[in-house]
N, C-alpha and C. Protein backbone atom coordinates (compact mmCIF):
# COMPACT_ATOMS: atom_id res chain seq x y z
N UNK A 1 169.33 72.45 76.39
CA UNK A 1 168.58 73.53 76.93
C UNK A 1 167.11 73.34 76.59
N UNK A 2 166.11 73.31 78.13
CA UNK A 2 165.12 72.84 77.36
C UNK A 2 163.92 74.00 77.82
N UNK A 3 163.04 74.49 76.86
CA UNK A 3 162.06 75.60 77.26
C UNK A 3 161.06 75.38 77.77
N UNK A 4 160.83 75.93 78.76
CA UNK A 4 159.45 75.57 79.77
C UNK A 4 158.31 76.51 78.86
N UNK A 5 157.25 75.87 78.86
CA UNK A 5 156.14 76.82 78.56
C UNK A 5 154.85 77.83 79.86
N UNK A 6 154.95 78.75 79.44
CA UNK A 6 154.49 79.56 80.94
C UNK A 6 153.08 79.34 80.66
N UNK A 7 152.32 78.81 81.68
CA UNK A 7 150.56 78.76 81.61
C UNK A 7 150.37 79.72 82.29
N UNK A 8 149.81 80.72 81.31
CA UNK A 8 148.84 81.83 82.15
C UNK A 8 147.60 81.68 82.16
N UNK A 9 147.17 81.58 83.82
CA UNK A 9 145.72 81.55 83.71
C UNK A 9 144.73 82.75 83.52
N UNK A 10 143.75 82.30 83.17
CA UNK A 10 143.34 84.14 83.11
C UNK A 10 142.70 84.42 84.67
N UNK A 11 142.15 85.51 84.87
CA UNK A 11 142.53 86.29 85.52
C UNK A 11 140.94 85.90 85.83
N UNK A 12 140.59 85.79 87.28
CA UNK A 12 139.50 85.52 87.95
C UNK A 12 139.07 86.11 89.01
N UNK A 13 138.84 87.37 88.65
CA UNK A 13 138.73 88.79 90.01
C UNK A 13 137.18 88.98 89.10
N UNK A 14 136.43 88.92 90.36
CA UNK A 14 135.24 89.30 90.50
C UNK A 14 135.22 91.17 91.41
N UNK A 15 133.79 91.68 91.06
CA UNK A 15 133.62 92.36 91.93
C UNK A 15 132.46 92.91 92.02
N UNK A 16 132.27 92.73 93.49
CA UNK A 16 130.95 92.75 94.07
C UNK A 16 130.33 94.34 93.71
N UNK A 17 129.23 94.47 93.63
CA UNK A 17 128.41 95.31 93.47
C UNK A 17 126.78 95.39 93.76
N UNK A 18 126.78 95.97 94.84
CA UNK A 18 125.16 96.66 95.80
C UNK A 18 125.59 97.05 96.66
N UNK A 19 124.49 97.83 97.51
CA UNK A 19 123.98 98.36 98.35
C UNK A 19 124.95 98.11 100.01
N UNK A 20 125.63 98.89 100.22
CA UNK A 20 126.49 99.17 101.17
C UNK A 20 126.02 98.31 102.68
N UNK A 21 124.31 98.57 102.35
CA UNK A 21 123.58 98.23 103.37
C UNK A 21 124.08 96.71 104.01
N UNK A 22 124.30 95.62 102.13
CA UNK A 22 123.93 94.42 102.26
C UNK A 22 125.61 93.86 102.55
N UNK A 23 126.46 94.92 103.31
CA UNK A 23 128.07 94.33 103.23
C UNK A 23 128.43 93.25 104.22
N UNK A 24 127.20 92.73 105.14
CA UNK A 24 127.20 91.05 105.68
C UNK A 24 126.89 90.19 105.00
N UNK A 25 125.95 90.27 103.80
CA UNK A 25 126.47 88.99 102.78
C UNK A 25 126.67 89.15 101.46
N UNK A 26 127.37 90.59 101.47
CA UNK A 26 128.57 90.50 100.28
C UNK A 26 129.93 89.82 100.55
N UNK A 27 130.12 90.01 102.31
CA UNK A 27 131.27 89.24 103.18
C UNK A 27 130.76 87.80 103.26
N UNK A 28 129.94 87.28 102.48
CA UNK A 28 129.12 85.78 102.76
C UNK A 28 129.53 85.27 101.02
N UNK A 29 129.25 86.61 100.34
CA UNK A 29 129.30 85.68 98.65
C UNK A 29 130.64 85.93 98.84
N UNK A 30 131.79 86.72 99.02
CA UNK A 30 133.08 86.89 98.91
C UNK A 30 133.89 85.81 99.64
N UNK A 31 133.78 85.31 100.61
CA UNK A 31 134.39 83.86 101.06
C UNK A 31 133.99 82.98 100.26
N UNK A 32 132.72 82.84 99.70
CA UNK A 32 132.44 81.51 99.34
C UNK A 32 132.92 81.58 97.65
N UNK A 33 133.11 82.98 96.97
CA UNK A 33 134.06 82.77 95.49
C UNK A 33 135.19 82.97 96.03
N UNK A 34 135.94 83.10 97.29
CA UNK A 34 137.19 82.92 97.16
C UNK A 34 137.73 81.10 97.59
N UNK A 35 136.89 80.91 97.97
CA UNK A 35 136.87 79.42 98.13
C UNK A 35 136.74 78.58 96.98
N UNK A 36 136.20 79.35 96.01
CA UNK A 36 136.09 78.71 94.32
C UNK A 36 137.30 79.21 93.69
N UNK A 37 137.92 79.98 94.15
CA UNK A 37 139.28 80.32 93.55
C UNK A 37 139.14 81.60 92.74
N UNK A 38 138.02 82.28 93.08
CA UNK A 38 137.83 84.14 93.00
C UNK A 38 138.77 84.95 93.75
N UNK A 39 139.24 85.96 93.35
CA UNK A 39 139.97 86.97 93.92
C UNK A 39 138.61 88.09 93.75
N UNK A 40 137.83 88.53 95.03
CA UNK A 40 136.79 89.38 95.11
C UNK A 40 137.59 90.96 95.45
N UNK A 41 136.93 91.94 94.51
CA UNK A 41 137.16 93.14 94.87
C UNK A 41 135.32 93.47 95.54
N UNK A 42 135.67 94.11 96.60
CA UNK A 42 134.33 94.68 96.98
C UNK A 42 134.16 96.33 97.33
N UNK A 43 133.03 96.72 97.76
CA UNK A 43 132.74 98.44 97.37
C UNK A 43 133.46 98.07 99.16
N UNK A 44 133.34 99.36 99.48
CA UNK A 44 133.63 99.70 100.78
C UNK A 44 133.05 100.91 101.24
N UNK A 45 132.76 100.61 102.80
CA UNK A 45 131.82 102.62 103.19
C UNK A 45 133.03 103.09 103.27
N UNK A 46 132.42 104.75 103.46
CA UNK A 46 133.41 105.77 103.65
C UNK A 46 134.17 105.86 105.30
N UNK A 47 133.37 104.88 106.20
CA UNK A 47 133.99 104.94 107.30
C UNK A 47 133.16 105.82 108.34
N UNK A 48 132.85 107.44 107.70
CA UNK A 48 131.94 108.17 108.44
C UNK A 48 130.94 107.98 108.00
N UNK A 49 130.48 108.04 109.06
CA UNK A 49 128.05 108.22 108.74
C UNK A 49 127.84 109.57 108.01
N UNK A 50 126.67 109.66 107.27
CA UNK A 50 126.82 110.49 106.41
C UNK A 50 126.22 111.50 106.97
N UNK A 51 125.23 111.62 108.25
CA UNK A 51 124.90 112.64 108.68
C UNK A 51 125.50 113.31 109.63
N UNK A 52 127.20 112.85 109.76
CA UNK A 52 128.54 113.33 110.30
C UNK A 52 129.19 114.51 109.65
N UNK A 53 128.97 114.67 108.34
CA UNK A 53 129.88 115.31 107.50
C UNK A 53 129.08 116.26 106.43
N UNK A 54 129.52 117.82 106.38
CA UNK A 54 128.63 118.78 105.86
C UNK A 54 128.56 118.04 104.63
N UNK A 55 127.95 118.77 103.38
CA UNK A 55 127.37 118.18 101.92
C UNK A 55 128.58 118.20 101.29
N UNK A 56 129.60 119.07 101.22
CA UNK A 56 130.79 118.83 100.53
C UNK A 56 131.82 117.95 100.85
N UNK A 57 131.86 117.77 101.78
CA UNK A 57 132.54 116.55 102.27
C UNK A 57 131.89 115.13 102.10
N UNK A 58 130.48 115.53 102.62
CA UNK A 58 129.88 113.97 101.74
C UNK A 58 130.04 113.74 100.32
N UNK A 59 130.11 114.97 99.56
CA UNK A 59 129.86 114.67 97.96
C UNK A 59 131.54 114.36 97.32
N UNK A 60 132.36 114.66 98.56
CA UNK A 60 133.78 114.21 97.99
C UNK A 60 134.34 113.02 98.74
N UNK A 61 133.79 112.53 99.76
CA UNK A 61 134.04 111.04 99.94
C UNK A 61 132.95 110.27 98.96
N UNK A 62 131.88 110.45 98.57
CA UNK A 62 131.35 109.79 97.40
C UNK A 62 131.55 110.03 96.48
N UNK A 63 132.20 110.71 95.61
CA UNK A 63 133.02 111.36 94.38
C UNK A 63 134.31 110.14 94.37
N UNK A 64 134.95 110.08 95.81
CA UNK A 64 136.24 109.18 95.55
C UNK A 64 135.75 107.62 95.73
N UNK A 65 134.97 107.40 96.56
CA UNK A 65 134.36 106.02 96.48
C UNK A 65 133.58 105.39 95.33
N UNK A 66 133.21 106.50 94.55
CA UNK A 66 132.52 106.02 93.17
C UNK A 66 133.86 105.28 92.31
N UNK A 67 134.88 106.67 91.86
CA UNK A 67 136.20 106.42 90.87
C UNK A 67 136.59 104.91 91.49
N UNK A 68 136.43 104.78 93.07
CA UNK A 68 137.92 103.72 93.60
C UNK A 68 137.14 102.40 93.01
N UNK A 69 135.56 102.50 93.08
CA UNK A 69 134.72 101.24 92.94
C UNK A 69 134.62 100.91 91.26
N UNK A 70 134.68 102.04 90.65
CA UNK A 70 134.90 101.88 89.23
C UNK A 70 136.22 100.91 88.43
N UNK A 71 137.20 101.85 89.57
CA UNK A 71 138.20 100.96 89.07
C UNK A 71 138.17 99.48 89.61
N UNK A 72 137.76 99.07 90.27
CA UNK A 72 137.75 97.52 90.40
C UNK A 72 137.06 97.18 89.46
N UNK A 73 135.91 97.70 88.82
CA UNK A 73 135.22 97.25 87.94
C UNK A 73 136.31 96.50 86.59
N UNK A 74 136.83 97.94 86.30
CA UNK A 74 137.89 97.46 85.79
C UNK A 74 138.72 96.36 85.36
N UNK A 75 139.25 96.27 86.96
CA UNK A 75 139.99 95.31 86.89
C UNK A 75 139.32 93.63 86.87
N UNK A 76 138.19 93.86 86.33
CA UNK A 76 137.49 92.43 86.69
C UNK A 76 137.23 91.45 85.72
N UNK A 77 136.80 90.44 85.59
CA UNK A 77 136.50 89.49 84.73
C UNK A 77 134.26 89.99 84.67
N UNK A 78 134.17 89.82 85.54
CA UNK A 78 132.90 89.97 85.36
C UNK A 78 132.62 91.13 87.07
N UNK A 79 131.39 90.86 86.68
CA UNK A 79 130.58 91.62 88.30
C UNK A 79 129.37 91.11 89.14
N UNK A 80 128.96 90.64 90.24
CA UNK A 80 128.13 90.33 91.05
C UNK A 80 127.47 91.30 91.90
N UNK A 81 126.04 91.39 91.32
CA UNK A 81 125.34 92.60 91.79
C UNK A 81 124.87 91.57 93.40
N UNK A 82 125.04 91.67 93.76
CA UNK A 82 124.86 91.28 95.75
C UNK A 82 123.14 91.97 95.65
N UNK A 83 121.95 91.17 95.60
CA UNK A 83 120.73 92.12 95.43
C UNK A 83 119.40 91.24 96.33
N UNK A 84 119.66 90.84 97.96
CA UNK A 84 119.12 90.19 98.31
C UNK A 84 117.36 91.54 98.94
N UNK A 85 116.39 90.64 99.24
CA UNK A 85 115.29 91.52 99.32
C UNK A 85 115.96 92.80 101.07
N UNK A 86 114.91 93.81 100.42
CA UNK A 86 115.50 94.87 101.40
C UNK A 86 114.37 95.58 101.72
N UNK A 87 113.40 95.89 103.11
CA UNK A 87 112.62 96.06 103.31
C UNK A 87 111.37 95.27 102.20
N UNK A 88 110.26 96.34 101.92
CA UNK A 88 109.60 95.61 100.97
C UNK A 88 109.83 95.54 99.77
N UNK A 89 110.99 95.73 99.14
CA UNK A 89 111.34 95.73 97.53
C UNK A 89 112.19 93.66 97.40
N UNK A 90 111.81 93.18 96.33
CA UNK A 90 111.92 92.04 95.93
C UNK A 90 113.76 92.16 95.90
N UNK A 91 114.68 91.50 95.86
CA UNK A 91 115.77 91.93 95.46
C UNK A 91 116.15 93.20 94.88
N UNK A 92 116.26 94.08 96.15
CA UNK A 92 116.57 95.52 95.51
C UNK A 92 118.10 95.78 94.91
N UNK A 93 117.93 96.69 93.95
CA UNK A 93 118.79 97.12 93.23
C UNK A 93 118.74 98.77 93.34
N UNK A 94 119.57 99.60 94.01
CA UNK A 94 119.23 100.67 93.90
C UNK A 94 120.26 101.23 92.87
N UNK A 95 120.04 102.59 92.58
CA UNK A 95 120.57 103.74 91.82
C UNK A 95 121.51 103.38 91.44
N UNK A 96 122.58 103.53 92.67
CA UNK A 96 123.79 103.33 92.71
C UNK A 96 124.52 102.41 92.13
N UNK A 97 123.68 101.18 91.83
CA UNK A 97 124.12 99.86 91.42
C UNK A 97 123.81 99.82 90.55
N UNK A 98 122.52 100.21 89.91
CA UNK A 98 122.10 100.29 88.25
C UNK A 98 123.87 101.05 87.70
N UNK A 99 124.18 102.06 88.27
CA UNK A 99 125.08 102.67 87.61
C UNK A 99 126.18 102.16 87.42
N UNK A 100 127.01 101.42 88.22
CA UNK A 100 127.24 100.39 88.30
C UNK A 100 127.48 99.27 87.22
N UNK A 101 125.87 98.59 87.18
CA UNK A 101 125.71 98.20 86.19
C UNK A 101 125.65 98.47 84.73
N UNK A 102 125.64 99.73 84.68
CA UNK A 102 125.69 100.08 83.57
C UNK A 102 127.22 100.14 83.05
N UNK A 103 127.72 100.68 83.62
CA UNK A 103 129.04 100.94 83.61
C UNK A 103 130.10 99.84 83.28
N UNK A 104 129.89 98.14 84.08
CA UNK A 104 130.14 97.25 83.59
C UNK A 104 129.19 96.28 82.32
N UNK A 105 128.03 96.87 81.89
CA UNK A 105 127.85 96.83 80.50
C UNK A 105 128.94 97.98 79.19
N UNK A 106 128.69 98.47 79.66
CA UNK A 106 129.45 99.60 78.39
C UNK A 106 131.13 99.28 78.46
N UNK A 107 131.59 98.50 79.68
CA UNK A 107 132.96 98.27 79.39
C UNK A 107 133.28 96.61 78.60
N UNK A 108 132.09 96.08 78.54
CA UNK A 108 131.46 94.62 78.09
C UNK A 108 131.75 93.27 79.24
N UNK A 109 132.07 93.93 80.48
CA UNK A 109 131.56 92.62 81.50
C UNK A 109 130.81 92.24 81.77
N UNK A 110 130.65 90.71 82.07
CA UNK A 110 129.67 89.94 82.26
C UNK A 110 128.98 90.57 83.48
N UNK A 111 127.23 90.48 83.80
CA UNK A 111 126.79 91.16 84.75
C UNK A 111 126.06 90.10 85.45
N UNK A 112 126.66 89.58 86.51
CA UNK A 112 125.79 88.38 87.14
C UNK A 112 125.04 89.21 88.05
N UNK A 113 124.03 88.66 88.55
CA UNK A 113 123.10 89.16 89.88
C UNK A 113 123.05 88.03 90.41
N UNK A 114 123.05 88.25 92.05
CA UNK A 114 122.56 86.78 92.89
C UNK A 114 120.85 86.29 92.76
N UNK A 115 120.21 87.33 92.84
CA UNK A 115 118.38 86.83 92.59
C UNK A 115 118.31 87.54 91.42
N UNK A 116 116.63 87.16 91.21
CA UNK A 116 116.24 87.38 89.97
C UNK A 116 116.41 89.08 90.61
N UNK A 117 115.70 90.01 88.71
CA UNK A 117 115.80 90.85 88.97
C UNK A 117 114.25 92.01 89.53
N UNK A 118 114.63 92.79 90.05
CA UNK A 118 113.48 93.12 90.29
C UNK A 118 112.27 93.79 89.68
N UNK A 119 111.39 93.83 89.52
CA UNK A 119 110.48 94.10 88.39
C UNK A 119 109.34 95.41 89.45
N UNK A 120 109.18 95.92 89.91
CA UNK A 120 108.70 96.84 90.57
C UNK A 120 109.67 97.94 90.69
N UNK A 121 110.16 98.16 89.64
CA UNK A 121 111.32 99.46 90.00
C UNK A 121 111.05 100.47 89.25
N UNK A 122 110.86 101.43 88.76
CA UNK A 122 110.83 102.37 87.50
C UNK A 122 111.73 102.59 86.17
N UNK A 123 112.68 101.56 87.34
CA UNK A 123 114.07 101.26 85.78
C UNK A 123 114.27 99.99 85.40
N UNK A 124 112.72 99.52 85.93
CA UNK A 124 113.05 97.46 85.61
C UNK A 124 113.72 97.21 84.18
N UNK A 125 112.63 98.13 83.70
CA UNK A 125 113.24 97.94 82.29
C UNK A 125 114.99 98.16 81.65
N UNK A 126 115.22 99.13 82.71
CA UNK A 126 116.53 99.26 82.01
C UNK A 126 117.73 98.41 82.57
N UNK A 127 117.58 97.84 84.05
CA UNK A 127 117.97 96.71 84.24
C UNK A 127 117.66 95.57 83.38
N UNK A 128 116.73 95.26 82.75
CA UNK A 128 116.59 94.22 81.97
C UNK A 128 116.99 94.42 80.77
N UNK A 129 117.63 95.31 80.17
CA UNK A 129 117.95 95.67 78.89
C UNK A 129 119.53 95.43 79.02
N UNK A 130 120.32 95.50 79.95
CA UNK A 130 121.62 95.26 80.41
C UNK A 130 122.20 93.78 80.51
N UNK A 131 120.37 92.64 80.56
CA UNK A 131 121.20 90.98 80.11
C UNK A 131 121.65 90.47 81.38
N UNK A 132 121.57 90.98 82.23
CA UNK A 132 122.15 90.15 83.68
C UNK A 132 122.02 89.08 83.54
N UNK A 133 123.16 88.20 84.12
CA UNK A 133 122.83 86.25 84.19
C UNK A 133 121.93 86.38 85.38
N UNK A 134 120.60 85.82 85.94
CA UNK A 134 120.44 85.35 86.86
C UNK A 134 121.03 84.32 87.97
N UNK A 135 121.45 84.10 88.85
CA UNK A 135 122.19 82.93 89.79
C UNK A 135 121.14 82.14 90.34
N UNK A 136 120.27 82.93 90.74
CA UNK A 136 119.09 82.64 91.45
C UNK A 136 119.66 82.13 93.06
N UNK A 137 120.53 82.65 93.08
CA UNK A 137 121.57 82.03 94.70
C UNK A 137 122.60 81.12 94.28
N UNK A 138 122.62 80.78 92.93
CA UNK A 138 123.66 79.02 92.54
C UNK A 138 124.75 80.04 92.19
N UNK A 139 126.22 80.45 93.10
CA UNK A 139 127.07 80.82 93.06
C UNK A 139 127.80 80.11 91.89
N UNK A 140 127.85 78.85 91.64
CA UNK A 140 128.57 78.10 90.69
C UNK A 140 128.29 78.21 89.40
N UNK A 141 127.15 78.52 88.89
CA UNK A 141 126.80 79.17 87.85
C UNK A 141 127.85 80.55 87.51
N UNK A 142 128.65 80.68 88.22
CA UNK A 142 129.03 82.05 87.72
C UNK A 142 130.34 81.29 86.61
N UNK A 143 130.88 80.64 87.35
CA UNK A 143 132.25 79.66 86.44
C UNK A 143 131.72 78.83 85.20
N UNK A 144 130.17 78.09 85.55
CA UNK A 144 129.46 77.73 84.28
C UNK A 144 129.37 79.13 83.04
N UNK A 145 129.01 80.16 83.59
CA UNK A 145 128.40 81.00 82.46
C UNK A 145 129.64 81.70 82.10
N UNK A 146 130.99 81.97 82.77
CA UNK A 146 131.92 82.34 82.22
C UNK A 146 132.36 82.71 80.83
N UNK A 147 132.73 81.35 80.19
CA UNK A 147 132.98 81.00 79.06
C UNK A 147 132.06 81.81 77.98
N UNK A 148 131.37 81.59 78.10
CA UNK A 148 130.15 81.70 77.57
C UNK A 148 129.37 82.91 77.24
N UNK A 149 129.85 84.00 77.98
CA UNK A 149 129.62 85.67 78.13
C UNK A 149 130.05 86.37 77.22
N UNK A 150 129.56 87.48 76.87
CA UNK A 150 130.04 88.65 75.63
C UNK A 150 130.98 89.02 76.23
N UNK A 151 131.98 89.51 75.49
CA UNK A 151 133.19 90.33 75.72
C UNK A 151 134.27 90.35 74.58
């Protein structure tokens, strides 16, 4: 009788994080880490436009889209803030994503961003206090810096 030994690999679920706006090339970084052998969780809209639906109904489809996006956080190895330039802001990062980010600091995941970060914001600073890896666009850097991350 002879015992097999079980290799568990660990667990390589990313999940995307920005701006709803940018969900054509969050659908651009999400093929190309699942092609690296990422399992991507990504945010998702609510489906309705928001100037469809009175304030309570907006504030409870964003109430449940916050929890559902949290929990992927969760379930992740690290997170990819998706932060390409948006009108005139350098790689924007809005609100929503700082929080976000914060949120996968305090649970101790790694916080990649695709560009640098942006420095014209009023919370540059507190984005920069959070340690993001830069990618600078080099998707492959994310499997380099892996190892290598607090947690």
């Amino acid at each position: 009788m002879s015992m097999q030994q079980n290799t568990v690999l660990p667990k390589r679920i990313i999940t995307l994080c920005g701006s709803i706006k940018f969900i054509d090339v969050m659908t651009s970084v999400a093929e190309q880490l699942e092609l690296a052998g990422f399992e991507v969780l990504r945010p998702v809209a609510s489906g309705e436009p928001e100037f469809t639906v009175d304030a309570e109904r907006a504030k409870a489809i964003r109430h449940r889209l916050i929890k559902q996006h949290l929990a992927k956080i969760d379930q992740s190895v690290a997170v990819l803030v998706v932060n390409p330039p948006k009108n005139q802001d350098d790689n924007y990062i809005g609100v929503s994503t700082l929080g976000e980010m914060m949120y996968a600091f305090g649970t101790n995941k790694p916080i990649f961003i695709l560009n640098q970060l942006p420095t014209e914001l009023d919370y540059a600073v507190d984005l920069a206090a959070l340690e993001p890896i830069e990618l600078n666009g080099d998707l492959t850097k994310i499997t380099t810096n892996l190892g290598a991350c607090r947690g």
